[in-house]
Protein backbone atom coordinates (compact mmCIF):
# COMPACT_ATOMS: atom_id res chain seq x y z
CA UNK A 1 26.64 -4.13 32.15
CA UNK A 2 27.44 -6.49 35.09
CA UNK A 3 24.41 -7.65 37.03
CA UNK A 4 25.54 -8.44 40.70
CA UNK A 5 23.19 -10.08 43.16
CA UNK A 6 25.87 -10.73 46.18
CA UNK A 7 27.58 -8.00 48.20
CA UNK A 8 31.14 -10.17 48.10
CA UNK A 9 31.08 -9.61 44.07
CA UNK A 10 29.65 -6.04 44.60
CA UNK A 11 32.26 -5.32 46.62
CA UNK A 12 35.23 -6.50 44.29
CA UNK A 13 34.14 -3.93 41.74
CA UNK A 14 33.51 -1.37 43.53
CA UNK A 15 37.01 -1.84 44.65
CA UNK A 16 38.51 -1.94 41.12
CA UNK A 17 36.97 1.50 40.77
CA UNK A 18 36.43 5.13 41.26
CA UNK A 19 33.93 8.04 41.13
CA UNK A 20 30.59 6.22 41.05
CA UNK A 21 27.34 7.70 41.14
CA UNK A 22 24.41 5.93 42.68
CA UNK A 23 20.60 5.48 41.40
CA UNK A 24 18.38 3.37 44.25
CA UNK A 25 15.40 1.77 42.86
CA UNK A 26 12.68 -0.38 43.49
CA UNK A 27 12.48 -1.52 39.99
CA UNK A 28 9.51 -1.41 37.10
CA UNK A 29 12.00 1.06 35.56
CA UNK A 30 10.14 4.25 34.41
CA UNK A 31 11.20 7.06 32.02
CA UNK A 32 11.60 8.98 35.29
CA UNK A 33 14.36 6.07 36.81
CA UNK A 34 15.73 6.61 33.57
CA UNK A 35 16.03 10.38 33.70
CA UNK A 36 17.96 9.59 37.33
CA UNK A 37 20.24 7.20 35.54
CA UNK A 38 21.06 10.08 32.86
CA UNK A 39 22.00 12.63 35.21
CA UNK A 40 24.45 9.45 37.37
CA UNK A 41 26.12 9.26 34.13
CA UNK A 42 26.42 12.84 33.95
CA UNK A 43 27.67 13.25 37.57
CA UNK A 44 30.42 10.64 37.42
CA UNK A 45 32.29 8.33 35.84
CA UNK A 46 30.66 4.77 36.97
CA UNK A 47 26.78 4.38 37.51
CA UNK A 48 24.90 1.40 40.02
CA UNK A 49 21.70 1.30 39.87
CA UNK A 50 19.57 -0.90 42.43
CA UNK A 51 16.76 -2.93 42.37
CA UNK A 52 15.62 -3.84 45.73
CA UNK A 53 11.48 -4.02 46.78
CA UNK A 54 12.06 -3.54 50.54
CA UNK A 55 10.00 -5.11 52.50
CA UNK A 56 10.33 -2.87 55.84
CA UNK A 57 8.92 0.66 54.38
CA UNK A 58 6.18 -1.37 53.42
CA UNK A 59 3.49 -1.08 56.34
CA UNK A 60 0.45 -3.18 56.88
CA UNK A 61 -1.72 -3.65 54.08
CA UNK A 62 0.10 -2.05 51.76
CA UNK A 63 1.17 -3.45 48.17
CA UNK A 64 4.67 -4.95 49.22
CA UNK A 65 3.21 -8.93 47.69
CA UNK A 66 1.62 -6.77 44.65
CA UNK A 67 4.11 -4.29 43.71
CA UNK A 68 5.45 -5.09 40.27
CA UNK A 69 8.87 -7.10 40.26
CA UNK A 70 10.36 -6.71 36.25
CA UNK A 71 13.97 -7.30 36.99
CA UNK A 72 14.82 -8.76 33.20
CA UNK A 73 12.82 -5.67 31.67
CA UNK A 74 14.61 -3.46 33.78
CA UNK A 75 18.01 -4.50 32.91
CA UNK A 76 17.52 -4.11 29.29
CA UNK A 77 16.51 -0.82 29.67
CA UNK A 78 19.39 -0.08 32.00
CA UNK A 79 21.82 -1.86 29.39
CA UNK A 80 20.52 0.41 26.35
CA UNK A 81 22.25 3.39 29.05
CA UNK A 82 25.11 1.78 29.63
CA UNK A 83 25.03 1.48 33.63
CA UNK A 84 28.10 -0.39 35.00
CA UNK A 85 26.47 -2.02 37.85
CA UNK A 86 22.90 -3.53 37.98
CA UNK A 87 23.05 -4.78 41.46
CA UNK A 88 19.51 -6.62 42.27
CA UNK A 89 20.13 -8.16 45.57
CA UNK A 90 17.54 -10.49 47.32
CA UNK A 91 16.28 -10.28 50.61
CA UNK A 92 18.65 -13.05 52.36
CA UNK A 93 21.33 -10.95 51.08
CA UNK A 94 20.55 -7.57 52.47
CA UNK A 95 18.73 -8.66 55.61
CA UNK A 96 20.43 -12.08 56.38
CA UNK A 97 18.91 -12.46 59.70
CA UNK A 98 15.62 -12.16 58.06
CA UNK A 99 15.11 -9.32 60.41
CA UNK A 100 16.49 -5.67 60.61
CA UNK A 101 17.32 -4.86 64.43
CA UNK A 102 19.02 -2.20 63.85
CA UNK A 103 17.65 1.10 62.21
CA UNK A 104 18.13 4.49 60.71
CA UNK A 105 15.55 6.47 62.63
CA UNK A 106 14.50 9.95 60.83
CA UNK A 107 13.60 12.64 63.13
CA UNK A 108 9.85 13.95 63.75
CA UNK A 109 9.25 14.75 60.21
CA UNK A 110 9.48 10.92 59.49
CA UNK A 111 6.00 11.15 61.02
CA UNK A 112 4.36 13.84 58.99
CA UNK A 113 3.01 14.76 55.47
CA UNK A 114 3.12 10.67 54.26
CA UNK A 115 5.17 9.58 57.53
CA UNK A 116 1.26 10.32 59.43
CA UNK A 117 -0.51 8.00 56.79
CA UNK A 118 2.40 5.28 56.21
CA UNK A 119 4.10 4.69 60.21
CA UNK A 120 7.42 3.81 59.70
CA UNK A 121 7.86 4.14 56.09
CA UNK A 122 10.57 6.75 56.07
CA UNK A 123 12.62 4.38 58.66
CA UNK A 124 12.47 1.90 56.14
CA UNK A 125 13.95 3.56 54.01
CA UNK A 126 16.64 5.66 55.71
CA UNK A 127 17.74 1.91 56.91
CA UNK A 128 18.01 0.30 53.67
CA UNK A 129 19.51 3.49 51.75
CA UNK A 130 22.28 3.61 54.08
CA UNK A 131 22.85 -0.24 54.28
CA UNK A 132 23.15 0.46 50.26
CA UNK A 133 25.09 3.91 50.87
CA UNK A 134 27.75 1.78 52.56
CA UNK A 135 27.82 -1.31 50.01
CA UNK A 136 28.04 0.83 46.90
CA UNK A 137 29.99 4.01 48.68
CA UNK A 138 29.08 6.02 45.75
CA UNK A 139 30.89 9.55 45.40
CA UNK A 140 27.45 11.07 44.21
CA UNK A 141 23.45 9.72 44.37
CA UNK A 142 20.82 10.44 42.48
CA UNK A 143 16.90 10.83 43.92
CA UNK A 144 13.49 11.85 42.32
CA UNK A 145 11.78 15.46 43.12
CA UNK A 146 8.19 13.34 43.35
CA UNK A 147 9.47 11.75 46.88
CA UNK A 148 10.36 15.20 48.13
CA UNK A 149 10.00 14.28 51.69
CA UNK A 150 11.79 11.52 50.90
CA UNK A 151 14.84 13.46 49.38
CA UNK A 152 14.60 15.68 52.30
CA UNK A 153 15.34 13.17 55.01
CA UNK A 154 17.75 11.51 52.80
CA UNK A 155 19.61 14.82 52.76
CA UNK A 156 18.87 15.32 56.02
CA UNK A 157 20.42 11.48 57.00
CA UNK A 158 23.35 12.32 54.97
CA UNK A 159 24.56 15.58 56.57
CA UNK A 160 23.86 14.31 60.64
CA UNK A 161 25.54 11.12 59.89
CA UNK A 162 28.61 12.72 58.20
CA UNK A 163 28.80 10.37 54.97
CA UNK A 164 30.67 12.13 52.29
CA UNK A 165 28.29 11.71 48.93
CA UNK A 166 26.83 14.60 47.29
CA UNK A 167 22.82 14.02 46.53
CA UNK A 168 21.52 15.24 43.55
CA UNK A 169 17.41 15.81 43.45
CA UNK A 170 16.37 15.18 39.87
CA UNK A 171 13.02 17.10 38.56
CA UNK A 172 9.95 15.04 37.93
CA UNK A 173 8.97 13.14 34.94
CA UNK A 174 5.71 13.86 33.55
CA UNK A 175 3.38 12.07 31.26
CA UNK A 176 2.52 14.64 28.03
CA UNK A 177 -0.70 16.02 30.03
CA UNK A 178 1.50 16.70 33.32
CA UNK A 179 0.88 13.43 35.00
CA UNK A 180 4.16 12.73 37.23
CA UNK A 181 5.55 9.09 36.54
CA UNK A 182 5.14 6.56 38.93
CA UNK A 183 5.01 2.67 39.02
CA UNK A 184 1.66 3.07 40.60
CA UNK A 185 0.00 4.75 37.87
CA UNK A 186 -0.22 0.99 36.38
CA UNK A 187 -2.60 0.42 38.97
CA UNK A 188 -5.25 3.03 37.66
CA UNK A 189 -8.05 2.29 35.10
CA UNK A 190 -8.01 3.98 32.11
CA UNK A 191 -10.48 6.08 33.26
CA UNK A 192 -8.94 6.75 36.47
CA UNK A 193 -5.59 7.17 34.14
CA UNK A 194 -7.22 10.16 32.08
CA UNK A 195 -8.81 11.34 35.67
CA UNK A 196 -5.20 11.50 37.70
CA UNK A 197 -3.92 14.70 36.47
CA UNK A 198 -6.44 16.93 38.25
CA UNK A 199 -4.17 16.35 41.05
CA UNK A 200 -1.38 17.97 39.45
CA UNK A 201 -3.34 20.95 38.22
CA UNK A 202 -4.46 21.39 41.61
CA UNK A 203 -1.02 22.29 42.93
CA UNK A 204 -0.48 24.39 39.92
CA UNK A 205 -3.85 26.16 41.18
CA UNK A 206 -2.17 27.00 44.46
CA UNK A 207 1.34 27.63 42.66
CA UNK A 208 -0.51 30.45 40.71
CA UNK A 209 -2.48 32.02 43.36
CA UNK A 210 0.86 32.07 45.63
CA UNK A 211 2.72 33.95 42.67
CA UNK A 212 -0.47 36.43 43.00
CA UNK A 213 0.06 37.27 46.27
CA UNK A 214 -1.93 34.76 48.14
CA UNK A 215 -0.19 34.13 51.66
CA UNK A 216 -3.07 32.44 53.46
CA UNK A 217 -1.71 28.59 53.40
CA UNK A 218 -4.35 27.46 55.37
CA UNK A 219 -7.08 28.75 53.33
CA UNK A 220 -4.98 27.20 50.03
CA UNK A 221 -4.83 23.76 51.47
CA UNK A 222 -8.25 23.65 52.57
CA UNK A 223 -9.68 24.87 48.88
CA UNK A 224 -7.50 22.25 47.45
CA UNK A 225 -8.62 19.70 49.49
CA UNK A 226 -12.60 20.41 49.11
CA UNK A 227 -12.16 20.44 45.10
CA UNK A 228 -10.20 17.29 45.06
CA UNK A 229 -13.02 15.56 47.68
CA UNK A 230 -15.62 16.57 45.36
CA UNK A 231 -13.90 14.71 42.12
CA UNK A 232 -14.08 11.79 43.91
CA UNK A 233 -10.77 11.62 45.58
CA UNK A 234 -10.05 10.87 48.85
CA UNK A 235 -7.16 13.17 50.32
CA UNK A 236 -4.73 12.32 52.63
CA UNK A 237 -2.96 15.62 52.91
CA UNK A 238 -2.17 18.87 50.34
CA UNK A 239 0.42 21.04 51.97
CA UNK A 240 1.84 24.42 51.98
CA UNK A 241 5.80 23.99 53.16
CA UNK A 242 9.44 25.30 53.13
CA UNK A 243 11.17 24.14 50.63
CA UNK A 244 14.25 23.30 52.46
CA UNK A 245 12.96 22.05 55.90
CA UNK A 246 9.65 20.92 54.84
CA UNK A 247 8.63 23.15 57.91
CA UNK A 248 5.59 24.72 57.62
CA UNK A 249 5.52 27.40 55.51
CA UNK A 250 5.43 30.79 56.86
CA UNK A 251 4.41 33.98 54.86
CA UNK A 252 8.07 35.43 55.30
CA UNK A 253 9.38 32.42 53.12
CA UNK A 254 9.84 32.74 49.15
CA UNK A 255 11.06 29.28 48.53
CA UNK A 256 7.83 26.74 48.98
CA UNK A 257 6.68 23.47 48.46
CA UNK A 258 3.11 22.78 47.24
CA UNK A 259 2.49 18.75 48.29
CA UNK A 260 -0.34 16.38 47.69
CA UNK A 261 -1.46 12.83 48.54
CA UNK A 262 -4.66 11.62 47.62
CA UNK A 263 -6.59 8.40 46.53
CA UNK A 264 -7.78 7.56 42.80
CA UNK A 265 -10.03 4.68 43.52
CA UNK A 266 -7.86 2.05 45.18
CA UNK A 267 -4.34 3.71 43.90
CA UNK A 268 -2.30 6.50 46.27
CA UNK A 269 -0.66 8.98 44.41
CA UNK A 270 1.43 11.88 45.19
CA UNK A 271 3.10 14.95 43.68
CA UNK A 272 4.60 18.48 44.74
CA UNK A 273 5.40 22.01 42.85
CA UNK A 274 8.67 23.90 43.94
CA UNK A 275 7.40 27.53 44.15
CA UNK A 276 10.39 30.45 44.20
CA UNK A 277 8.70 33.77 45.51
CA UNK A 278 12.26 35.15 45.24
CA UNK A 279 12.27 35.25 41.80
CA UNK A 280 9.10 36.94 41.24
């Protein structure tokens, strides 16, 4: 595996090749990074990964100083799957006027569901994805189901601005009690640790009352919300939507989304449940 931290040797390879598939990261590698990095290798010939903490979908506040930087870790794991490309640029390199003036902007839903608790987040993102998009100009990329507003304005990004890769939405990676994987879970207690899966069985809750007939959202959302509250966590949103558009969900739709962001003590996770009504 070739670890590449400028875009001029990036670029050389990527010109000595063909059919690449594309896995953007943050680092602290995961078994659910992993999983993205097994269905790359399954989608093309070539796999990059990135590691990249970027700084501007980090608002005020946040963790951007804290968030956990294990770039040698991570490329052993990524060498054990034979990945071409680890390309782990630093911030001079992607943003060499130490400012970003120009940006992807996301349309309204940028500012709803986490885009309302986290301004400017999905901006962030959209920016530096395509800045990678066009250094790597991979054939296919590869995206986790847990950011799945993320994924959607990704996709969305992808077909407006005409760039020919195909995006692939991988399922989420759970822990053995149905915890979804996340490089903030290392931030909960082991108490809080034991605690976090209520979340998920919250949205399975609503998934199972929706495949019962249950069509009032509102009423789902709200019951959700007052049962999480009253375990001690402190909810930023759960939320009844289309799968596709992340519109809200209307009681003529089949396909649905069941999302959730809440607080375990000082530590903000989030998690979804596709729901097909088609099927049932």
């Amino acid at each position: 595996m070739k670890i590449i931290h400028t875009i001029k040797e990036l670029r050389e390879w990527r010109n000595s090749v063909q059919d690449v598939a594309f896995v953007p990261t943050m680092g602290n590698l995961h078994n659910g990074h992993l999983s993205l990095v097994a269905h790359a290798k399954q989608a093309a010939k070539h796999v990059v990964v990135s590691v990249f903490v970027n700084r501007i979908q980090f608002g005020e506040g946040e963790d951007f100083d804290q968030y956990p930087r294990t770039l040698e870790q991570d490329a052993e794991k990524l060498a054990k799957l034979d990945v071409d490309v680890l390309f782990a640029p630093d911030e001079r390199e992607l943003y060499p006027n130490g400012v970003q003036n120009y940006f992807v902007e996301p349309p309204a839903l940028q500012n709803e569901l986490c885009g309302a608790f986290r301004p400017n987040h999905f901006r962030g993102v959209t920016t530096v994805v395509s800045k990678l998009f066009h250094l790597v100009e991979p054939n296919v990329a590869c995206f986790g189901k847990k950011d799945y507003q993320q994924l959607t304005i990704i996709r969305g990004m992808v077909a407006d601005l005409n760039m020919n890769i195909r995006i692939i939405g991988v399922p989420i990676e759970r822990d053995a009690d149905g915890l979804a994987l996340s490089s903030r879970n290392q931030y909960l207690s082991t108490d809080e640790h034991a605690a976090a899966v209520f979340l998920y069985q919250q949205l399975q809750h609503i998934a199972q009352q929706l495949r019962s007939g249950s069509r009032d959202f509102t009423v789902l959302e709200q019951a959700a919300t007052q049962t999480l509250t009253q375990h001690n966590w402190r909810v930023d949103y759960v939320s009844i939507r289309d799968a596709g558009s992340l519109n809200t969900a209307q009681t003529q739709d089949t396909k649905l989304v069941i999302l959730a962001a809440a607080h375990l003590g000082k530590t903000r996770l989030i998690d979804n449940i596709e729901v097909d009504l088609s099927a049932a």
